[in-house]
Protein backbone atom coordinates (compact mmCIF):
# COMPACT_ATOMS: atom_id res chain seq x y z
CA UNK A 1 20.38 66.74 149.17
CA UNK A 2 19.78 66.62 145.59
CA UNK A 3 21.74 67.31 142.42
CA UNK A 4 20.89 70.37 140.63
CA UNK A 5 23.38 69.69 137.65
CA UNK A 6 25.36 67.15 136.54
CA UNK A 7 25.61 63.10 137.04
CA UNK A 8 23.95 61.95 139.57
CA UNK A 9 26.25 59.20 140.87
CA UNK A 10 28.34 62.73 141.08
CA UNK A 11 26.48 63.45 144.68
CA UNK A 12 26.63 59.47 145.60
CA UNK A 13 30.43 59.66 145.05
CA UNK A 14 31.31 63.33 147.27
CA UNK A 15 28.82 62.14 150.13
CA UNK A 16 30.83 58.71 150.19
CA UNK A 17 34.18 59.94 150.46
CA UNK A 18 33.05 62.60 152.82
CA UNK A 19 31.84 59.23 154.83
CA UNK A 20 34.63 57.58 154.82
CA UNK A 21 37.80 60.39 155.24
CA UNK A 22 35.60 61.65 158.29
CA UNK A 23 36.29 57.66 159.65
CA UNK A 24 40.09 58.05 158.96
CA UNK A 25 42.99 59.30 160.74
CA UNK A 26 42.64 62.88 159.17
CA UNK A 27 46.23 63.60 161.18
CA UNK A 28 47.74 61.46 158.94
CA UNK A 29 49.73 63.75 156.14
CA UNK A 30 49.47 61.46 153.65
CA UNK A 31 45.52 60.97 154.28
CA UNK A 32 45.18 64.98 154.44
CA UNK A 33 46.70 65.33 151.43
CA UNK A 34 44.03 62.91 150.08
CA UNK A 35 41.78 65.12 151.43
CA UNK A 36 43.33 68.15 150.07
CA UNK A 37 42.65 66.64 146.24
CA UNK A 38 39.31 66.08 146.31
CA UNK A 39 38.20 69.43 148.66
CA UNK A 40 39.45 72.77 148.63
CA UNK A 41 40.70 73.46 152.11
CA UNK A 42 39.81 77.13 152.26
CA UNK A 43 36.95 76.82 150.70
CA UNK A 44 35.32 74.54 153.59
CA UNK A 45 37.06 76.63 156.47
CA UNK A 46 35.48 79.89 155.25
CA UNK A 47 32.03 78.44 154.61
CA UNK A 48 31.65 76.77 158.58
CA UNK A 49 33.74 79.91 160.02
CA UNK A 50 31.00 81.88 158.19
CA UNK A 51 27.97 80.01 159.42
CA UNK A 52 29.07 79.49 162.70
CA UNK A 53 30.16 83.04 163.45
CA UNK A 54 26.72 84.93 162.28
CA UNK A 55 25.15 81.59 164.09
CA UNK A 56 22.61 80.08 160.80
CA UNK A 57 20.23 78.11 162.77
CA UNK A 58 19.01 75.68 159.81
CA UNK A 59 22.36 74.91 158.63
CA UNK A 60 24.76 72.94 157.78
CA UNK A 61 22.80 70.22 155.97
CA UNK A 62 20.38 72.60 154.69
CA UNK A 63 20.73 75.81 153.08
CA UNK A 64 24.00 75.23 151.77
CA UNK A 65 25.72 74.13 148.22
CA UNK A 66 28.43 72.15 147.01
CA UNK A 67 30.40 72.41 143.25
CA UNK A 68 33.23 71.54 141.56
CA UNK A 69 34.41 71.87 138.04
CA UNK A 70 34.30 68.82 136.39
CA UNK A 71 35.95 69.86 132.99
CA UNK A 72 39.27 70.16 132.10
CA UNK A 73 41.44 71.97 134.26
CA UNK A 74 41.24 76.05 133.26
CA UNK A 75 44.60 77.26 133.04
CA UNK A 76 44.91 80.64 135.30
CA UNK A 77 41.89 80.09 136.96
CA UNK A 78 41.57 79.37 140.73
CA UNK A 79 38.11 77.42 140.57
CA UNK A 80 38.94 75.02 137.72
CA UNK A 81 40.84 72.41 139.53
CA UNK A 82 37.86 70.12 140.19
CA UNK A 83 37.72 70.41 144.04
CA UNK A 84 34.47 70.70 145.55
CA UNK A 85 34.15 73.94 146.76
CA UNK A 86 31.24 75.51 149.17
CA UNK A 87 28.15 78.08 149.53
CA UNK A 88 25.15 79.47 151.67
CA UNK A 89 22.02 81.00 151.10
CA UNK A 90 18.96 81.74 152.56
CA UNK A 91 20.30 83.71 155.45
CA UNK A 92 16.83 84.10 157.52
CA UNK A 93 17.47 82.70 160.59
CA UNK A 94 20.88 83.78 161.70
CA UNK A 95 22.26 87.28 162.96
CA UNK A 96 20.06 87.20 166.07
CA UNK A 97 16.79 85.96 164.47
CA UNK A 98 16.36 82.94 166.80
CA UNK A 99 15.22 79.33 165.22
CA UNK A 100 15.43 76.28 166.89
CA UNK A 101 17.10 77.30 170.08
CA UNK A 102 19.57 79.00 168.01
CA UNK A 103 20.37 82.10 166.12
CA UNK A 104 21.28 84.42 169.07
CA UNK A 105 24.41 86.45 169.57
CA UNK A 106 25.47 83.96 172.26
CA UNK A 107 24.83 80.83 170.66
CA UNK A 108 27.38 78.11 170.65
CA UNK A 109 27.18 77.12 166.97
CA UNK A 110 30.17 74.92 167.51
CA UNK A 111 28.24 72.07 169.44
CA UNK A 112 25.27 72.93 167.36
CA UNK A 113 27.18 71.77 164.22
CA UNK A 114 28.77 69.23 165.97
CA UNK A 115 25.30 68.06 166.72
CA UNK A 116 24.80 67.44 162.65
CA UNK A 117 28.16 66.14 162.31
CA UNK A 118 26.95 62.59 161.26
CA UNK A 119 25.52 64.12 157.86
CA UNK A 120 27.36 65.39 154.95
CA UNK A 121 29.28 67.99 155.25
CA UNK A 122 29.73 68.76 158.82
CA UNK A 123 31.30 64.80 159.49
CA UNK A 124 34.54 65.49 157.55
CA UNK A 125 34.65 69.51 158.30
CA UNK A 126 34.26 68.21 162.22
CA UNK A 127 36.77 65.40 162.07
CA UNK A 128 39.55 68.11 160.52
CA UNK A 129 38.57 70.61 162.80
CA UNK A 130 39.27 68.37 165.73
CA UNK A 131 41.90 66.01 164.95
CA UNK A 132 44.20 67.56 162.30
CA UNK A 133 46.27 70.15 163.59
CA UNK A 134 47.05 72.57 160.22
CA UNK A 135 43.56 72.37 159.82
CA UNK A 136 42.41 73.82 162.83
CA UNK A 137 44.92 76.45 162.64
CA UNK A 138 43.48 77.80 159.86
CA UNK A 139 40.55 77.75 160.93
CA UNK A 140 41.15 79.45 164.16
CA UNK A 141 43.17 81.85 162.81
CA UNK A 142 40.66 82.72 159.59
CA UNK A 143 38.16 83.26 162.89
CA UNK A 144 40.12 85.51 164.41
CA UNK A 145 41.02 87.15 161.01
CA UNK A 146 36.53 87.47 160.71
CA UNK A 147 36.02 89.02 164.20
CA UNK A 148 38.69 91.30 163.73
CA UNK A 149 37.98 92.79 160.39
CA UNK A 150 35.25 91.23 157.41
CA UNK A 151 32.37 90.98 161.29
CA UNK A 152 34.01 94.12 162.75
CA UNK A 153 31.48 95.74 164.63
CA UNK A 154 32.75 99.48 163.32
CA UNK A 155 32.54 97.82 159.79
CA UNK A 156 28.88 96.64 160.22
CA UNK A 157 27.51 99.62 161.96
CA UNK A 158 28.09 101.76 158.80
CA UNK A 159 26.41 99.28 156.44
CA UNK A 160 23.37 98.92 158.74
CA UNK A 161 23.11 102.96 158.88
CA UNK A 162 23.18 102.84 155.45
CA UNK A 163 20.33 100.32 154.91
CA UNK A 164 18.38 102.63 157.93
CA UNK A 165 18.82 105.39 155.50
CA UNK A 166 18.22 103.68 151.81
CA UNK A 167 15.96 100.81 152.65
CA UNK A 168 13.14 101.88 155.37
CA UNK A 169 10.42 103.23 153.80
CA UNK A 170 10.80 100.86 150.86
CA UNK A 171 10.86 97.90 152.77
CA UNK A 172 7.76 98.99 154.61
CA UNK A 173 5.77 100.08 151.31
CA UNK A 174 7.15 96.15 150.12
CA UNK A 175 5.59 94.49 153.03
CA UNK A 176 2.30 96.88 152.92
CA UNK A 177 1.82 96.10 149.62
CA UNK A 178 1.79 92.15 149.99
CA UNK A 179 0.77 91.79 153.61
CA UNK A 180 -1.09 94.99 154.32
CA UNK A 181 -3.26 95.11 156.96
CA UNK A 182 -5.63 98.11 158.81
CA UNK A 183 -5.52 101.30 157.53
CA UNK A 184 -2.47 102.19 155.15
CA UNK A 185 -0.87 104.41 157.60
CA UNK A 186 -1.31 101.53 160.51
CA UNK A 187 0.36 98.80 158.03
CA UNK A 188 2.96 101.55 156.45
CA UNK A 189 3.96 102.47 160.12
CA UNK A 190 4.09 99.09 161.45
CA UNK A 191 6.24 97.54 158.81
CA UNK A 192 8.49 100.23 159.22
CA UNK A 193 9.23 99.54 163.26
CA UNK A 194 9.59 95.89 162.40
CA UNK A 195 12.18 96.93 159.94
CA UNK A 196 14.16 98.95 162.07
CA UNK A 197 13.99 96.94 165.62
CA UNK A 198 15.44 93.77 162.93
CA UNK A 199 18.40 96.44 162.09
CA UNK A 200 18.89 96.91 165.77
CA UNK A 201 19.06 93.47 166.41
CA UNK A 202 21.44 92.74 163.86
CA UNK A 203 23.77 95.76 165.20
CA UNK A 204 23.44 94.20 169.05
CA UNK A 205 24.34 90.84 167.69
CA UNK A 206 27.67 92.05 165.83
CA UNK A 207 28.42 94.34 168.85
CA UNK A 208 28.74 91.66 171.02
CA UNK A 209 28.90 88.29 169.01
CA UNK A 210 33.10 87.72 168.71
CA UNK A 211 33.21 87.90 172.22
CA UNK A 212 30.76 84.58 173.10
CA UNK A 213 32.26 82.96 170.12
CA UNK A 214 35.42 83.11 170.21
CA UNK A 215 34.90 81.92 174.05
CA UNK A 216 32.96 79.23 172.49
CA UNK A 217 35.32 78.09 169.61
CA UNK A 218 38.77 78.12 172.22
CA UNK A 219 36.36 75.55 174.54
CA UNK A 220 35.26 73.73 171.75
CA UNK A 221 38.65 72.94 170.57
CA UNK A 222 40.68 73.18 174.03
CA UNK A 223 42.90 75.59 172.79
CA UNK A 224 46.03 76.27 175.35
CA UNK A 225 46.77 79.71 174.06
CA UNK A 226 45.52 83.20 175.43
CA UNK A 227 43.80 85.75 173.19
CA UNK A 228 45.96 88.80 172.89
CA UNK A 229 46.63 91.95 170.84
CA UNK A 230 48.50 92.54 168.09
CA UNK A 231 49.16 96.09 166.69
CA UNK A 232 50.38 96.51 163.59
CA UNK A 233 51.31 100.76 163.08
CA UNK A 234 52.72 101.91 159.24
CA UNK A 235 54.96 103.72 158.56
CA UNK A 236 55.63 105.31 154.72
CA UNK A 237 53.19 103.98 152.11
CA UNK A 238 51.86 100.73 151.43
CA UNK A 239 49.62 97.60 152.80
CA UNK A 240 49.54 94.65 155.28
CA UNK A 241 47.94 91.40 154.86
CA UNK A 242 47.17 89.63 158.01
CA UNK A 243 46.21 85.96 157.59
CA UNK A 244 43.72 85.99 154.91
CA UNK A 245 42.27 89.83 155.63
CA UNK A 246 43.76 93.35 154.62
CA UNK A 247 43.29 95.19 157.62
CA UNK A 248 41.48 98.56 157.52
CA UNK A 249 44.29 101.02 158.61
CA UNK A 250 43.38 103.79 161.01
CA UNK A 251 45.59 106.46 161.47
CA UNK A 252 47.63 103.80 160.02
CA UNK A 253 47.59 101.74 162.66
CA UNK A 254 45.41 98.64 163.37
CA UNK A 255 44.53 96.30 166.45
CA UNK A 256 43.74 92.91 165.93
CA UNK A 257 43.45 90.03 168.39
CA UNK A 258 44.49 86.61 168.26
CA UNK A 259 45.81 83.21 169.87
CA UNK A 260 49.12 82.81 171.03
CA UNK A 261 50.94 79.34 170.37
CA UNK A 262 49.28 79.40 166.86
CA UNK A 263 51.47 81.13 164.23
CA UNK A 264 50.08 84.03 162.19
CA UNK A 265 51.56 84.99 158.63
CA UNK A 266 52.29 88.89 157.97
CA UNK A 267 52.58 90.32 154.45
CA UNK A 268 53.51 94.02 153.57
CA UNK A 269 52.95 95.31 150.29
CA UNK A 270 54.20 98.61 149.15
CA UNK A 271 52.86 101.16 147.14
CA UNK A 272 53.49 101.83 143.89
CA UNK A 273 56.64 103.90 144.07
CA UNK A 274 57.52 102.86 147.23
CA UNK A 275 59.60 99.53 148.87
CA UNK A 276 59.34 97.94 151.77
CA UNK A 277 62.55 98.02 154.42
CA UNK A 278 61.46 95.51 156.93
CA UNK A 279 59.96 95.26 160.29
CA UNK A 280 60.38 96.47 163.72
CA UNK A 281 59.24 97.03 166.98
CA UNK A 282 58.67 93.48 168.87
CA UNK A 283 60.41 91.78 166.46
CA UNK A 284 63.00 92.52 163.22
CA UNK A 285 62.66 91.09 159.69
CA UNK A 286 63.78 92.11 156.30
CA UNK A 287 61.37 89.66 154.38
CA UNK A 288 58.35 90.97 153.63
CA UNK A 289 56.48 88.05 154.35
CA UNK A 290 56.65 86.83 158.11
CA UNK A 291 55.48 83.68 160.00
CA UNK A 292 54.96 84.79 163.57
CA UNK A 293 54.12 83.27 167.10
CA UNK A 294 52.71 85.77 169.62
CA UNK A 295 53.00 85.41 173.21
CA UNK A 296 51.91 88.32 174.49
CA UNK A 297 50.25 91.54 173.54
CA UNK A 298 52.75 92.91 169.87
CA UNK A 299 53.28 95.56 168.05
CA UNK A 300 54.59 95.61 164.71
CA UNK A 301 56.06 98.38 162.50
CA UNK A 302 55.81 97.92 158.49
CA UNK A 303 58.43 100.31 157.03
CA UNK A 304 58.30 101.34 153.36
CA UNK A 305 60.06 104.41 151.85
């Protein structure tokens, strides 16, 4: 809640129009596009999206940071338009580490921001995520795009072997050394089980998390649509770029799931060398980028040659 650089009427002026857009009809397109000025969009989907899904249980309102350029706009580069844009840290309680009431892989972080949504940020993220409809689109979608690929469970398993491996012993000999207790061996050993039952934790919580919250977010938000699959198979050389993610190709095929009644955008990128010829299977397009509704369980063929 304070300013760490900068003006400080700079923090009086965000938290007031945060205050008063969250009042507004944020349906409106013209007051959206107000909206869309002052905050970057994307920025403030992917920063609850994040919090909610891995469930931070002293967050939003804590935690967290906000920034914005306030130069001159820097040609070429993304992050110089002035917008306030958003981060975390301090990651502690979240990923199964339970803190007040929350934290667990079946938490229902969407009523437990909801909860803060009288405080800056959450008002104006809550009053977009519930009234304006492009908004919550993305947002649903870049959810969906998370528990299919950047929270994948296959994904997370290999970097939480790899910490197992790397990160044990020194972890243990870290905690010995500042909190040591008993014998050396006693502390050394102990430490080390704490260590490893927290990596286990974390692996439940990913294993099983996407399936409470997506629950969670399509009651939250009433959502008419069903979840189904979509299967996107390659054939030649090149990528695909679902939503905001580039899906991890196996066999070069990939299974994703997501809402029907909510469009989805599909991008295919070829190789170098190669060019793309269109789609096929459920549906037929020569563009290379697509705007799709599902309605029921899809597969997709990206042909490049």
């Amino acid at each position: 809640g304070q300013i760490e650089e900068g003006p400080e009427e700079e923090l009086t002026t965000v938290k007031q129009f945060f205050e008063d857009y969250s009042k507004k009809d944020l349906n409106d397109e013209k007051i959206y596009e107000e909206v869309k000025k002052v905050v970057d969009i994307n920025s403030m989907i992917e920063f609850f999206a994040t919090g909610i899904y891995i469930s931070i249980g002293d967050w939003p309102g804590q935690n967290e940071g906000e920034w914005r350029n306030m130069g001159n706009i820097i040609e070429g580069n993304k992050y110089g338009d002035g917008k306030w844009r958003f981060m975390i840290y301090d990651l502690d309680y979240t990923m199964g580490s339970k803190f007040a009431g929350v934290g667990l892989l079946d938490s229902d972080n969407f009523k437990f921001v909801e909860g803060r949504s009288n405080k800056f940020p959450a008002n104006l993220f809550m009053g977009l995520l519930k009234n304006n409809t492009d908004f919550q689109q993305k947002f649903v979608n870049l959810y969906c795009d998370y528990a299919n690929e950047v929270f994948n469970y296959e994904k997370i398993e290999k970097i939480i072997e790899e910490y197992r491996e790397k990160y044990t012993n020194m972890i243990a000999y870290s905690q010995l050394r500042w909190w040591g207790w008993g014998s050396k061996l006693e502390g050394f050993l102990s430490y080390r089980t704490r260590y490893l039952q927290a990596l286990d934790g974390i692996a439940e919580f990913y294993r099983k998390r996407a399936v409470y919250s997506i629950s969670h977010m399509q009651d939250f938000l009433g959502l008419k649509g069903n979840l189904v699959s979509l299967i996107i198979e390659v054939k030649g050389r090149g990528k695909i770029i679902v939503n905001t993610i580039t899906p991890t190709l196996k066999d070069n095929r990939w299974v994703g799931r997501y809402f029907t009644k909510i469009p989805i955008v599909l991008k295919a990128i070829p190789d170098l060398g190669y060019t793309f010829k269109g789609w096929s299977g459920k549906v037929e397009y020569e563009e290379s980028i697509v705007e799709i509704t599902l309605s029921e369980t899809t597969t997709i063929v990206a042909n490049f040659n």
